[in-house]
N, C-alpha and C. Protein backbone atom coordinates (compact mmCIF):
# COMPACT_ATOMS: atom_id res chain seq x y z
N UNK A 1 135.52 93.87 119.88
CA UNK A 1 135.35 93.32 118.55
C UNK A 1 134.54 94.32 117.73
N UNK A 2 135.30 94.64 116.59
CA UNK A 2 134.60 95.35 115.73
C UNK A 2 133.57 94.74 114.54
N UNK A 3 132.35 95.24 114.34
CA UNK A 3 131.64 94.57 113.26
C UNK A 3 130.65 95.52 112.50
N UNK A 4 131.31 95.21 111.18
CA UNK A 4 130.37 95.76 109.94
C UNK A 4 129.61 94.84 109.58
N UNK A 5 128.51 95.44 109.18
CA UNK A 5 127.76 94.68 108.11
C UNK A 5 126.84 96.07 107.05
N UNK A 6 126.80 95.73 105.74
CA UNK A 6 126.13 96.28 104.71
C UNK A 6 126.01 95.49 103.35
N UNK A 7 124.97 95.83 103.22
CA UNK A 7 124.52 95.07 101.93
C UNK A 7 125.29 96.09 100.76
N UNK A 8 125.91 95.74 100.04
CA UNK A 8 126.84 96.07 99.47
C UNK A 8 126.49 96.56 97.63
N UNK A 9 125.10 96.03 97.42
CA UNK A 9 124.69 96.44 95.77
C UNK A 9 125.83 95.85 95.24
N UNK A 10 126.32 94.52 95.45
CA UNK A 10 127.15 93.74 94.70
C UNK A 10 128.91 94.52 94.72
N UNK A 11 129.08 94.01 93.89
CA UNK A 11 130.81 94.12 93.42
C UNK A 11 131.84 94.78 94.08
N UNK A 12 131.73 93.80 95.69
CA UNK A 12 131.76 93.97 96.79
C UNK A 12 133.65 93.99 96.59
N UNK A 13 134.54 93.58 95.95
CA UNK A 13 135.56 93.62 95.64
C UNK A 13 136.19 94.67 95.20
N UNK A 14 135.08 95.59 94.59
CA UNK A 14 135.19 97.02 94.20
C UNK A 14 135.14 98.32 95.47
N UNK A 15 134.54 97.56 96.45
CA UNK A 15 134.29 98.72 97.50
C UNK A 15 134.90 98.34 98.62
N UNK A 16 135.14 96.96 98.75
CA UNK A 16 135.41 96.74 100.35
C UNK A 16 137.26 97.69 100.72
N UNK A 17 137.46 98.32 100.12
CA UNK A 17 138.74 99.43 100.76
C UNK A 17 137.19 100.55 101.86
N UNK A 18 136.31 100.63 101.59
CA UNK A 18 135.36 101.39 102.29
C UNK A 18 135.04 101.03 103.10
N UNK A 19 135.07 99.41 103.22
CA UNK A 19 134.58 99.08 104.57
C UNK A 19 136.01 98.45 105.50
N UNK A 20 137.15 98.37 104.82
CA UNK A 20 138.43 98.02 105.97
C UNK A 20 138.83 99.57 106.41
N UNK A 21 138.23 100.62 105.72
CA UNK A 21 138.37 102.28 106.15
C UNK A 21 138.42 102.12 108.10
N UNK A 22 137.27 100.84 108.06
CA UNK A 22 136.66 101.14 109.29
C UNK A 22 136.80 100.11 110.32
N UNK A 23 138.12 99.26 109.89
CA UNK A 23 139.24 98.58 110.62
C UNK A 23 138.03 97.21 111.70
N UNK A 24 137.12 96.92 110.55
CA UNK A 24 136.30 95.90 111.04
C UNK A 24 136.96 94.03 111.28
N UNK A 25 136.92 93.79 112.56
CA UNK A 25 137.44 92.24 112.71
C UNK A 25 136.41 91.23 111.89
N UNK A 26 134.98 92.04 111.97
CA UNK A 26 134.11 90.72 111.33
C UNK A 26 133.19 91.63 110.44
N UNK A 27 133.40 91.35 108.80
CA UNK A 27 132.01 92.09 108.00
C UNK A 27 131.05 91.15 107.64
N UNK A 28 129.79 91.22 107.77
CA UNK A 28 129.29 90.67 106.78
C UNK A 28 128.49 91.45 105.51
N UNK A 29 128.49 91.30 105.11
CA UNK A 29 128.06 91.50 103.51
C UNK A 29 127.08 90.96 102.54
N UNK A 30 125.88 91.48 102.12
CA UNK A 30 124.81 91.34 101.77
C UNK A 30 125.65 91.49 100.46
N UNK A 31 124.72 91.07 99.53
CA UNK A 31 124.57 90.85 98.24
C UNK A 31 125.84 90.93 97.68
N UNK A 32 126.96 90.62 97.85
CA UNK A 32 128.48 90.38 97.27
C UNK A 32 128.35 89.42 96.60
N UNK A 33 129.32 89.20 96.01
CA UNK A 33 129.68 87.90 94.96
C UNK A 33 130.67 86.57 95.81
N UNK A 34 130.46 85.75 94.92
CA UNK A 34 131.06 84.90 95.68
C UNK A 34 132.87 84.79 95.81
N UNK A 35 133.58 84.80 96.74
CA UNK A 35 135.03 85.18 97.23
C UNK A 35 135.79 84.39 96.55
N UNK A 36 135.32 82.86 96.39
CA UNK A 36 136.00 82.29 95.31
C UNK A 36 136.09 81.70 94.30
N UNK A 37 135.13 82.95 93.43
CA UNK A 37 135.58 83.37 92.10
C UNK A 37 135.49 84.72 91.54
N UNK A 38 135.70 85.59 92.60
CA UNK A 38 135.92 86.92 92.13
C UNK A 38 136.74 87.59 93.47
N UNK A 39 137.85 88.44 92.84
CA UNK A 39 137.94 88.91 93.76
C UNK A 39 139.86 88.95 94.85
N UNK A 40 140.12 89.62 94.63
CA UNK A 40 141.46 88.99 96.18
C UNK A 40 141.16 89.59 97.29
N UNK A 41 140.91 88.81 98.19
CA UNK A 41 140.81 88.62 100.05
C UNK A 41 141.92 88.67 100.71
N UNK A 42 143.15 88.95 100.36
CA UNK A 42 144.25 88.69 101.55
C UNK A 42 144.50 89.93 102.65
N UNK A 43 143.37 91.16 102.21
CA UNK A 43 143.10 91.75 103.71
C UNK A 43 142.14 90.78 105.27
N UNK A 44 141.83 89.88 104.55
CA UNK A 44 141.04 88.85 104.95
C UNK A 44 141.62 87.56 105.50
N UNK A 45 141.83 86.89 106.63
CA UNK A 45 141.95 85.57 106.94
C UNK A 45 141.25 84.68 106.37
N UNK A 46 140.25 85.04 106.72
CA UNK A 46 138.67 84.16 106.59
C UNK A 46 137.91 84.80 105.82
N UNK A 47 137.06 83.97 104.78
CA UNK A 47 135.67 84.05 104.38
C UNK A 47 134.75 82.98 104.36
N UNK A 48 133.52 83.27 104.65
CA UNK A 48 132.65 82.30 104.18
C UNK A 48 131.65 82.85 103.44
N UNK A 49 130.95 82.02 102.54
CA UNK A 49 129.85 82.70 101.65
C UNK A 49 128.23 81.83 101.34
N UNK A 50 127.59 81.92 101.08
CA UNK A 50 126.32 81.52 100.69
C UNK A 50 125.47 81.96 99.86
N UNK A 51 124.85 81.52 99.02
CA UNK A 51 123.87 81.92 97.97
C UNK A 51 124.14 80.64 96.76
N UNK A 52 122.85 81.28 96.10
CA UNK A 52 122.69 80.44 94.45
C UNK A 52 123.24 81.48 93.86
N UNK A 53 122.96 82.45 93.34
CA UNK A 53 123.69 83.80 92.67
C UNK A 53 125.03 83.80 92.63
N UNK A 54 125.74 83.32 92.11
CA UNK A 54 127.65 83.36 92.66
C UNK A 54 127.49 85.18 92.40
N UNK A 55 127.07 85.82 92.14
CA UNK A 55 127.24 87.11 92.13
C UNK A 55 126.35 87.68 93.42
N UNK A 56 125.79 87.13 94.13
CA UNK A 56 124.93 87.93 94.64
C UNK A 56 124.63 87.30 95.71
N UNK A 57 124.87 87.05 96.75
CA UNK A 57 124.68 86.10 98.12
C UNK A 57 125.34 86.94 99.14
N UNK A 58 125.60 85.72 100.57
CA UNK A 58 125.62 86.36 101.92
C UNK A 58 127.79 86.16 101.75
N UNK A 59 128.61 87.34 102.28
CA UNK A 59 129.43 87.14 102.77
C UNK A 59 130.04 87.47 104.13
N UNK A 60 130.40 86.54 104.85
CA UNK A 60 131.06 86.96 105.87
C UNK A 60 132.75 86.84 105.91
N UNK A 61 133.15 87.77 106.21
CA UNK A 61 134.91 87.77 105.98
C UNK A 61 135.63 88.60 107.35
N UNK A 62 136.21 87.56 107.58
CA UNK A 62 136.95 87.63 109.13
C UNK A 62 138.56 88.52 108.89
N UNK A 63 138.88 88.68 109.61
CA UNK A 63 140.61 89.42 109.91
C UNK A 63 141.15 89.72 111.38
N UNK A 64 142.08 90.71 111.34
CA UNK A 64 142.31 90.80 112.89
C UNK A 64 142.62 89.34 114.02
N UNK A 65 142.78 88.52 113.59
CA UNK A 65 143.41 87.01 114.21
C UNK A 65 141.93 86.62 114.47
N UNK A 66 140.94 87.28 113.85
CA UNK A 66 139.80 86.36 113.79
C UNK A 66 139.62 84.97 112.93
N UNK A 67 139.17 83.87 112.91
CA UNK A 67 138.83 82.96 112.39
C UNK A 67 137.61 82.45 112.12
N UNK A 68 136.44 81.45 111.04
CA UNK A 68 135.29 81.30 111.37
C UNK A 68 135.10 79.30 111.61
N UNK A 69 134.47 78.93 112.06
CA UNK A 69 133.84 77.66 112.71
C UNK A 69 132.39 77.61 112.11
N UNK A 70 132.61 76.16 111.33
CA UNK A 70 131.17 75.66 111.14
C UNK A 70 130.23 75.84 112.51
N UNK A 71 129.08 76.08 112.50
CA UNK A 71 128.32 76.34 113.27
C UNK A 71 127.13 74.87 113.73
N UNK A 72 127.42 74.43 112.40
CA UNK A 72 126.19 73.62 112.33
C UNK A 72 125.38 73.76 111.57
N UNK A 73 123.90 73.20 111.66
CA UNK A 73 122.74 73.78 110.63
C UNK A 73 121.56 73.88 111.56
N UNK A 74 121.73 74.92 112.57
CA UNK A 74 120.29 75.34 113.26
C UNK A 74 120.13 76.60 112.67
N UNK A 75 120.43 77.19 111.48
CA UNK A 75 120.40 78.26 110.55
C UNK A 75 118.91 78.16 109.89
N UNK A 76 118.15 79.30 110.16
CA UNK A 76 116.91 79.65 109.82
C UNK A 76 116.49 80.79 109.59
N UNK A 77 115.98 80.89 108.38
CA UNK A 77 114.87 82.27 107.93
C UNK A 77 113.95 82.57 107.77
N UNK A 78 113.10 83.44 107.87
CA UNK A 78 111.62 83.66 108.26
C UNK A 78 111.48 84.76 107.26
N UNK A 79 110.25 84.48 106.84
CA UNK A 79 110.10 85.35 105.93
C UNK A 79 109.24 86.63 106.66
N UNK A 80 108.60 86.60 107.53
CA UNK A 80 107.78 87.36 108.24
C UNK A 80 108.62 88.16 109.08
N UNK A 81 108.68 89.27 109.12
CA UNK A 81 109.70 90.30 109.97
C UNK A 81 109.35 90.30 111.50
N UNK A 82 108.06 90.92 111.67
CA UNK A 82 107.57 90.88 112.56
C UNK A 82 107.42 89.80 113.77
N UNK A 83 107.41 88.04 112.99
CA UNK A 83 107.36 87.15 113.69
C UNK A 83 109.16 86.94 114.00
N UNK A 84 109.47 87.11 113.27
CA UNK A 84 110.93 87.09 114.03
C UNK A 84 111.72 87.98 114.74
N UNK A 85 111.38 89.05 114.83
CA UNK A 85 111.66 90.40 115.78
C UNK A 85 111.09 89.72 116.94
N UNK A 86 109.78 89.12 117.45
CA UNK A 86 109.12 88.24 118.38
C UNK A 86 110.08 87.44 118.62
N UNK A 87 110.25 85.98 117.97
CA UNK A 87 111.51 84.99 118.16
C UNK A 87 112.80 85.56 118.53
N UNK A 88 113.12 86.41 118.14
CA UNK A 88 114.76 87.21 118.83
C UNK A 88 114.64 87.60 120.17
N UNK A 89 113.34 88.62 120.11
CA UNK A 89 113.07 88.94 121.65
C UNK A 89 112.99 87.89 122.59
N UNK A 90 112.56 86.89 122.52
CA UNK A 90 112.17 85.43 123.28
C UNK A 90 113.37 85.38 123.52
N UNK A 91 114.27 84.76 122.37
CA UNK A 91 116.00 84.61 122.73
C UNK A 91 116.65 85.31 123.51
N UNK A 92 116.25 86.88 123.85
CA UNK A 92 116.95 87.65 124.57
C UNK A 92 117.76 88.55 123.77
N UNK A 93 117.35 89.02 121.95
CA UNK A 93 117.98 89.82 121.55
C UNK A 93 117.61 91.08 121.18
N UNK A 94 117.83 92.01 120.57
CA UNK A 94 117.37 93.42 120.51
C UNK A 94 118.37 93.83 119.37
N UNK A 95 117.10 95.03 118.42
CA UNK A 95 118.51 95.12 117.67
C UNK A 95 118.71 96.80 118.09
N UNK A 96 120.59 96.65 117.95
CA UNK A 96 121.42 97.36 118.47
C UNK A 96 120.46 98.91 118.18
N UNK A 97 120.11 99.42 116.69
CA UNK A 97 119.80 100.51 116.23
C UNK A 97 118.90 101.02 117.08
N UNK A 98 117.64 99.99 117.59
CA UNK A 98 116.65 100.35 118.79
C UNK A 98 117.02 100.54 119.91
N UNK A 99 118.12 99.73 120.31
CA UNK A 99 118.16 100.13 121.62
C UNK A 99 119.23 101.69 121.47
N UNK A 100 120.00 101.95 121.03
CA UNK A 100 120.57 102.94 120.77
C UNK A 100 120.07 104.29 121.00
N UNK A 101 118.77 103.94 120.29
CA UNK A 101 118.38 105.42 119.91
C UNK A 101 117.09 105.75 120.16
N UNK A 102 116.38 104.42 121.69
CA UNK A 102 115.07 104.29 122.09
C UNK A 102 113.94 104.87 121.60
N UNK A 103 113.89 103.42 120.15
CA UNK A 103 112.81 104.45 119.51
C UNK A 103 112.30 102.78 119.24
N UNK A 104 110.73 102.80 118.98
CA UNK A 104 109.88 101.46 118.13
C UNK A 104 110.37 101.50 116.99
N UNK A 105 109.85 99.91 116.78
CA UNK A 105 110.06 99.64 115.01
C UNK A 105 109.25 100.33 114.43
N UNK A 106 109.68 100.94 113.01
CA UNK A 106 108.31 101.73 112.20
C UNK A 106 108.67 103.20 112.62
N UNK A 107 109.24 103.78 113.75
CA UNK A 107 109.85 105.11 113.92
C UNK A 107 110.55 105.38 114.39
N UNK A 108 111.75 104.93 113.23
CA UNK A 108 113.23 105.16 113.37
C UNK A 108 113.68 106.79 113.06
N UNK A 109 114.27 107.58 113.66
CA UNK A 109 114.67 108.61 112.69
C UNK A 109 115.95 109.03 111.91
N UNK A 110 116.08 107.70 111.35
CA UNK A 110 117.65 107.46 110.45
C UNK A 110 117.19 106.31 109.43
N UNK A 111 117.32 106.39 108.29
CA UNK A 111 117.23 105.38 107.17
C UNK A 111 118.79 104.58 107.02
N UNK A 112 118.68 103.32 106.68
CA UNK A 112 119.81 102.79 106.77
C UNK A 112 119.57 101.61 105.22
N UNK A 113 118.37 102.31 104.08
CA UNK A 113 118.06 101.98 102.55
C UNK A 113 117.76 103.63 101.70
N UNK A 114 117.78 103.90 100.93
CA UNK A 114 116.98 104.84 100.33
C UNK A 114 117.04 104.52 98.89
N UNK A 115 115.77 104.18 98.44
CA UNK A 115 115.28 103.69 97.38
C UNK A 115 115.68 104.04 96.27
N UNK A 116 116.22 103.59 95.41
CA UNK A 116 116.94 103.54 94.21
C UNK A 116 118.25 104.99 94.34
N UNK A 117 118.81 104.76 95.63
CA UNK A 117 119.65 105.44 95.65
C UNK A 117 119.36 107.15 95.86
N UNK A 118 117.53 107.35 96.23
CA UNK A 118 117.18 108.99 96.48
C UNK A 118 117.21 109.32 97.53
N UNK A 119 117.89 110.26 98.01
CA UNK A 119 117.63 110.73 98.71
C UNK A 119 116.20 110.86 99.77
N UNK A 120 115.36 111.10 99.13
CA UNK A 120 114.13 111.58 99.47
C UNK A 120 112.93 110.08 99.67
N UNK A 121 113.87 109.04 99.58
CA UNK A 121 113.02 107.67 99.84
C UNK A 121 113.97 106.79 100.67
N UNK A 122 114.07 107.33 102.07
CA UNK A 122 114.28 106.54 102.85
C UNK A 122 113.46 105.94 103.53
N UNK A 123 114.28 104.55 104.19
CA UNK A 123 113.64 103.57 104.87
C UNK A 123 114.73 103.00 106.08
N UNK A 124 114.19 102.19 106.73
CA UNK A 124 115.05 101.66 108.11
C UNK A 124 114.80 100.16 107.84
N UNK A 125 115.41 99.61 107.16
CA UNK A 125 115.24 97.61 106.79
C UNK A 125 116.52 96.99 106.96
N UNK A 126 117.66 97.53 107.54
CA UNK A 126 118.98 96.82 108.42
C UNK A 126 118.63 96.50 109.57
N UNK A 127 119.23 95.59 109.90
CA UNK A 127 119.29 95.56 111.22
C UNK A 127 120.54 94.39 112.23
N UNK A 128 120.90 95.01 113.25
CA UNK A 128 121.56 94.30 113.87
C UNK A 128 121.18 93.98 114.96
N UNK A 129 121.32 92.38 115.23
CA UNK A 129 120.64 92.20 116.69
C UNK A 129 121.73 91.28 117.39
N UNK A 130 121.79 91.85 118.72
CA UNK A 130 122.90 91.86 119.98
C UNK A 130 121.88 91.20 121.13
N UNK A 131 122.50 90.89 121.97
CA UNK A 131 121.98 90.03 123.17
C UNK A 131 121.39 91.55 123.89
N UNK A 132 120.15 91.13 124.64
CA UNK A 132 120.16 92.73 125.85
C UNK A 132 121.10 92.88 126.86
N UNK A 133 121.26 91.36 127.59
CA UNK A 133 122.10 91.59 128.99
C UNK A 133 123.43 91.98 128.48
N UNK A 134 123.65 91.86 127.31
CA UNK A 134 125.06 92.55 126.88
C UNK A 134 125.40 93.81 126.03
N UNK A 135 123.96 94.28 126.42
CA UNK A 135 123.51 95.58 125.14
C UNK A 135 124.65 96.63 126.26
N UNK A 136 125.46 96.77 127.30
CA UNK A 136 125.87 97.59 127.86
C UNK A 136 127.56 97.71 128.03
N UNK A 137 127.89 96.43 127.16
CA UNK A 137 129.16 95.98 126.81
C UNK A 137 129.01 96.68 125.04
N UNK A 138 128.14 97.17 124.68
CA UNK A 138 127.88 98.22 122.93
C UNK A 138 129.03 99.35 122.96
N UNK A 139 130.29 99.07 122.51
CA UNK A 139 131.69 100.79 123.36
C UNK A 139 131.06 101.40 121.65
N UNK A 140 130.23 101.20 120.70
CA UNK A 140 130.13 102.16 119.76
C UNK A 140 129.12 101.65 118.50
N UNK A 141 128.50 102.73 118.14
CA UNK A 141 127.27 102.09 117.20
C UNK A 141 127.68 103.27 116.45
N UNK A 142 127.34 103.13 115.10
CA UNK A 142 127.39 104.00 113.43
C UNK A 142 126.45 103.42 112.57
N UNK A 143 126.13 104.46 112.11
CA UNK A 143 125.20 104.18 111.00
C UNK A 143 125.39 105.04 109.94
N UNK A 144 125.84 104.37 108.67
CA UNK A 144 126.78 105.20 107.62
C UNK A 144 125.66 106.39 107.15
N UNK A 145 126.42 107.36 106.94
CA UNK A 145 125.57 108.53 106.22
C UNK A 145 125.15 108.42 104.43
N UNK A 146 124.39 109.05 104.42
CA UNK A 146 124.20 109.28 103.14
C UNK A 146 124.95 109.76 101.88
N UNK A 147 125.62 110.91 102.27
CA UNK A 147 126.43 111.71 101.39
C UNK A 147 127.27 110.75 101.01
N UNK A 148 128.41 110.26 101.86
CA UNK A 148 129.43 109.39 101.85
C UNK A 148 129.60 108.32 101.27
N UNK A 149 127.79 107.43 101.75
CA UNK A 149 127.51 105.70 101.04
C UNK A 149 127.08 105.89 99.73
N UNK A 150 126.34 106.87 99.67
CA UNK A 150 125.11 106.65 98.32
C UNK A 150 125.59 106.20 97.07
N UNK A 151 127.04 106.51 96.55
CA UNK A 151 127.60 106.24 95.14
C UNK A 151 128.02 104.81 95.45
N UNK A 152 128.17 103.92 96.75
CA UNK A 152 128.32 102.99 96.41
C UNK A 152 127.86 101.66 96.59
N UNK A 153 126.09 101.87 97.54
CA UNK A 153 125.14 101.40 97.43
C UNK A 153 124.01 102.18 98.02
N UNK A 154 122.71 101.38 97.87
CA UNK A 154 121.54 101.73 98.38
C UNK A 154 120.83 101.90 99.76
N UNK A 155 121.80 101.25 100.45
CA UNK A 155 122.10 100.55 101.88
C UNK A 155 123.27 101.20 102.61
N UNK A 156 122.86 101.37 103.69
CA UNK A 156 124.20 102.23 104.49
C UNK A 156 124.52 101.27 105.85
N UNK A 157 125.87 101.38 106.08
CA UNK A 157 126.55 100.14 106.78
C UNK A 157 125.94 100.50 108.25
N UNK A 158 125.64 99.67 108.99
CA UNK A 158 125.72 99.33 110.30
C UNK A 158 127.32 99.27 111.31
N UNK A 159 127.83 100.21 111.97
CA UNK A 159 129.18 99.63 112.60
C UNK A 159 129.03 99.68 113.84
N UNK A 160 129.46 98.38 114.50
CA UNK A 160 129.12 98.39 115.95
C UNK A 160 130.53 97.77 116.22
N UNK A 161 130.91 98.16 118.06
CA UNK A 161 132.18 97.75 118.40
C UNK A 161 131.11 97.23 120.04
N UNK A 162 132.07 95.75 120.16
CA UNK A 162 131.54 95.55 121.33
C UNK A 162 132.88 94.81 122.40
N UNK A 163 132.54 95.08 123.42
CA UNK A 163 133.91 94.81 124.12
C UNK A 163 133.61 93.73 124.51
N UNK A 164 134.52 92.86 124.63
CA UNK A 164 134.56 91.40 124.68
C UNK A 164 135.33 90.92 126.19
């Protein structure tokens, strides 16, 4: 299973040919607009979306004979980073970028934001988090470059493939 995710600097209808480049079964998508009222999806089976912003919320959009399922509502956010990097670990998760590239939080040596689009103000504030006992079933991790993303957000995509 292939999976993108990037926060997208909106007008996610405008770019997503950049992210099916990369033949993803599941994206999700930071700050996009909402799917239905902007937009055609029929590279897409599935979407689901969330936010107050109809311009600016969470999307997730399925393909590849993928489909999505209410989950329920044990859906929670923390505003504290740190305390929830703790709570994941408890769960048994890790995110993919760390284990990848065995490094602590705080010294990453890849930015995956750079501040108003400079070059010269990067940061590491993505993240993807994967189970550990299955961190060895990971067949591929990416982390979009700079040159390539920068004109079409601030944020560079996360791509992970995991064998199922």
């Amino acid at each position: 299973m292939r999976i993108v995710t990037w926060n997208c600097n909106m007008a996610f209808r405008r770019k997503c040919h950049l992210i099916l480049e990369h033949n993803p079964d599941i994206a999700i998508i930071q700050e996009c607009e909402d799917p239905r009222h902007h937009g055609h999806w029929h590279d897409f089976t599935d979407h689901a979306w969330i936010g107050e912003n109809p311009n600016k919320g969470l999307g997730i959009f399925v393909r590849n004979g993928f489909c999505l399922e209410p989950a329920g509502s044990d859906l929670h956010f923390y505003g504290d980073f740190a305390a929830t990097v703790r709570l994941l670990t408890i769960q048994g998760l890790g995110s993919a970028y760390h284990l990848v590239h065995h490094c602590d939080f705080g010294n990453e040596p890849y930015a995956t934001f750079y501040m108003h689009r400079r070059k010269d103000r990067p940061y590491h504030i993505d993240y993807v988090f994967v189970p550990r006992k299955k961190f060895p079933e990971l067949v591929e991790f990416q982390l979009g470059v700079y040159d390539e993303w920068a004109g079409a957000s601030d944020h560079m995509p996360i791509i992970l493939e995991i064998s199922l």
